[in-house]
N, C-alpha and C. Protein backbone atom coordinates (compact mmCIF):
# COMPACT_ATOMS: atom_id res chain seq x y z
N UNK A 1 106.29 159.23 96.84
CA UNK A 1 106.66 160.59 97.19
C UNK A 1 106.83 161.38 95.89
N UNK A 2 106.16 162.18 96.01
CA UNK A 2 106.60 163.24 94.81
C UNK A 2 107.61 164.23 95.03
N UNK A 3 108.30 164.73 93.69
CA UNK A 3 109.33 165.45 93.53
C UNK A 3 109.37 166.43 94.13
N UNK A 4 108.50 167.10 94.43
CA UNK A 4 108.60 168.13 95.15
C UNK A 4 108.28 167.89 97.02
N UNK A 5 107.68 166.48 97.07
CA UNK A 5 107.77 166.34 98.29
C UNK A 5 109.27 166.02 98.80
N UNK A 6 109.89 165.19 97.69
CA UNK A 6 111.95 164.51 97.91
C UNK A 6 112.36 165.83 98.01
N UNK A 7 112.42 166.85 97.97
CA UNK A 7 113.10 168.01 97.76
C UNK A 7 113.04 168.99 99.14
N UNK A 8 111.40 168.84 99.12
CA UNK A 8 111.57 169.39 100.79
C UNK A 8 112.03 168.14 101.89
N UNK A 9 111.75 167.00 101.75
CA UNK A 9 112.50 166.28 102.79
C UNK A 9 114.17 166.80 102.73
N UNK A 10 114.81 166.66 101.47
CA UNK A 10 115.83 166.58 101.00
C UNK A 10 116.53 168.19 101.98
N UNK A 11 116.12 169.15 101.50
CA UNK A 11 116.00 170.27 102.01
C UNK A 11 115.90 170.41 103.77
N UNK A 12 115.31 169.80 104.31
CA UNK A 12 115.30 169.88 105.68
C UNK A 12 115.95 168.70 106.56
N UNK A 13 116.52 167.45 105.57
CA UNK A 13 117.68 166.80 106.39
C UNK A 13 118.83 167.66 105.97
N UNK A 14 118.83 168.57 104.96
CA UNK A 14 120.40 169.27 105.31
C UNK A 14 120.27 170.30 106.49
N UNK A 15 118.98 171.08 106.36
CA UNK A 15 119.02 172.30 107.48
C UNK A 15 119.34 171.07 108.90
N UNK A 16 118.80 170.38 109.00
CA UNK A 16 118.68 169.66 110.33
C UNK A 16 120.35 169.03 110.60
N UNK A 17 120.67 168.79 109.72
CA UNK A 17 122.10 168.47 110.42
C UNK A 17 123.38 169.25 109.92
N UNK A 18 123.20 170.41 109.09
CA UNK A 18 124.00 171.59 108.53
C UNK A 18 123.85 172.70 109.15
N UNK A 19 122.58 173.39 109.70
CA UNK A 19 122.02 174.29 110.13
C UNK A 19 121.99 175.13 108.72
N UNK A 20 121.05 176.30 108.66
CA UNK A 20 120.66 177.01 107.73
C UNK A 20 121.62 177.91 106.84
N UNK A 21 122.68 178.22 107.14
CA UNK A 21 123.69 178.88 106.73
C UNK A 21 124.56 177.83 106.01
N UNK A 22 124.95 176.95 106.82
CA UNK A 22 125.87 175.72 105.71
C UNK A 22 125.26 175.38 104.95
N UNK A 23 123.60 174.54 105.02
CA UNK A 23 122.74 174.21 103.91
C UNK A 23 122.50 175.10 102.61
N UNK A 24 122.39 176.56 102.91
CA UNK A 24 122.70 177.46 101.53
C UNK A 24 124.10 177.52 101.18
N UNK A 25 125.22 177.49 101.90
CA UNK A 25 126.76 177.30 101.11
C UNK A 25 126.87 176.49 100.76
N UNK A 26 126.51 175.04 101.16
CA UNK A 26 126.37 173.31 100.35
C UNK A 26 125.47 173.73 99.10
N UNK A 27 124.51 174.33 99.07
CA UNK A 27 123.45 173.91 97.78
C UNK A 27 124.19 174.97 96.89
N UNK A 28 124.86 175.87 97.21
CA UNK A 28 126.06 176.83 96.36
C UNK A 28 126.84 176.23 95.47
N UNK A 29 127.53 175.18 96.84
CA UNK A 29 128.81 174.91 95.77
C UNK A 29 128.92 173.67 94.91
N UNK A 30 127.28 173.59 95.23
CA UNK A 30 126.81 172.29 94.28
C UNK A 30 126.02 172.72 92.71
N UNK A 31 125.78 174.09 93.09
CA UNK A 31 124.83 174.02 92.05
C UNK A 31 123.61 174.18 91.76
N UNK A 32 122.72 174.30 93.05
CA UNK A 32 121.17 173.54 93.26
C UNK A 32 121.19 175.15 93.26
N UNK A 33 120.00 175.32 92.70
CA UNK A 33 119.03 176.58 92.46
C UNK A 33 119.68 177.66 91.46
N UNK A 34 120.90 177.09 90.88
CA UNK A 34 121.17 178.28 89.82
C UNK A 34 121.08 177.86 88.10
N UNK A 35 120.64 178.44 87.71
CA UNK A 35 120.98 177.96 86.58
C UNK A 35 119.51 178.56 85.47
N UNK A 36 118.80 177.41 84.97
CA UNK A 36 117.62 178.11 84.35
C UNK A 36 116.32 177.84 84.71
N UNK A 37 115.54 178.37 85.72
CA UNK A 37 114.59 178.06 86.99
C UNK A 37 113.61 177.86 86.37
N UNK A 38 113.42 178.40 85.02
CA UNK A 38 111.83 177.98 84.20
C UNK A 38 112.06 176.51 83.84
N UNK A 39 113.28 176.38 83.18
CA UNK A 39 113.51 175.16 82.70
C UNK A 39 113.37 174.09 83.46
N UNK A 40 114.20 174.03 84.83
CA UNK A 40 114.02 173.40 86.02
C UNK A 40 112.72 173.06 86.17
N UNK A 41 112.21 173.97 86.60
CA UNK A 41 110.87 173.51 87.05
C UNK A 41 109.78 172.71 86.39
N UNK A 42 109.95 173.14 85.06
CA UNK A 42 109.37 172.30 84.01
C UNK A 42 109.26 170.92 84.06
N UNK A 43 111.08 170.98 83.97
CA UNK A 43 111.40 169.39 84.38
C UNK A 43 111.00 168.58 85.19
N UNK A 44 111.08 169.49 86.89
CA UNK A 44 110.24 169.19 87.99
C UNK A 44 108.61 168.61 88.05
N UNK A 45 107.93 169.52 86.93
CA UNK A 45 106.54 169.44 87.19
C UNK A 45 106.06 168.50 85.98
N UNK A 46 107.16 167.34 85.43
CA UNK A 46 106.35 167.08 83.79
C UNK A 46 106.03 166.09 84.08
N UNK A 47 105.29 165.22 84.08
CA UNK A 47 103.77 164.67 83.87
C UNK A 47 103.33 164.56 85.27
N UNK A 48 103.05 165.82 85.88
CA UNK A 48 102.41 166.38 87.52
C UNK A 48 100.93 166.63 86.74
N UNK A 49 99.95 166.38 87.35
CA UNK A 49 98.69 166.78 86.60
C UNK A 49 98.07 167.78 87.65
N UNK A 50 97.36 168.24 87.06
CA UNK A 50 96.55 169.74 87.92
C UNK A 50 96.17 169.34 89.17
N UNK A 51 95.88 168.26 89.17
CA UNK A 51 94.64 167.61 90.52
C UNK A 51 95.59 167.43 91.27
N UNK A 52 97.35 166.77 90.76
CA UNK A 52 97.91 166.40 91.56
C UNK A 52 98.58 167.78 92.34
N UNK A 53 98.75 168.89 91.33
CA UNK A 53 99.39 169.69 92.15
C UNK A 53 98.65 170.53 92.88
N UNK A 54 97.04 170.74 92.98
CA UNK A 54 96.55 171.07 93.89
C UNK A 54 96.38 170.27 95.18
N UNK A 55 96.09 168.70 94.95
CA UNK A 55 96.22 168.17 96.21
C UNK A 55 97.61 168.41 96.86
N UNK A 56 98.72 168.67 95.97
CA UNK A 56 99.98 168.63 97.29
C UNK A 56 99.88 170.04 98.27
N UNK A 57 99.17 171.06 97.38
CA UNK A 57 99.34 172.64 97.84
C UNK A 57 98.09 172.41 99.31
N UNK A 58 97.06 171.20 99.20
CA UNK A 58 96.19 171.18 99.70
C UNK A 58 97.03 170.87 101.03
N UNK A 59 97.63 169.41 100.92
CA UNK A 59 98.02 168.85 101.57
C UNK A 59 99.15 169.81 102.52
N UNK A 60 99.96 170.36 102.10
CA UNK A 60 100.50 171.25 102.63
C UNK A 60 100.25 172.28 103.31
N UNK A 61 98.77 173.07 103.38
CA UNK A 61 98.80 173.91 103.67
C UNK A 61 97.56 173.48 105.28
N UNK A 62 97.78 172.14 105.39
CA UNK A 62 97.20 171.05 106.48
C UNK A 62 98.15 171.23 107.85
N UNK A 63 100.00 170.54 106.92
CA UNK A 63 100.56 171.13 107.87
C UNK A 63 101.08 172.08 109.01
């Protein structure tokens, strides 16, 4: 699984048993999405290779 696939699972077992409103006050008072989003993501995407991140956008857009 890739990182960005753990994140949306991750992401939709909280909506699914938080509902959508608690899941953004949980990822609040944790922390998740604030901070320095270039940096983050960086982190997120480092050694992701081109092919791989078009196949996930591919793969996704299946669903």
């Amino acid at each position: 699984m890739t990182p960005i696939e753990l994140r949306k699972k991750a992401y939709q077992v909280l909506v699914n048993n938080l509902g959508q409103i608690d899941t953004i006050r949980f990822l609040q008072q944790v922390g998740w999405g604030s901070g320095d989003y270039t940096k983050e993501r960086e982190d997120l995407l480092k050694g992701v290779t081109r092919d791989e991140f078009w196949q996930d956008i591919r793969r996704n857009r299946q669903k």
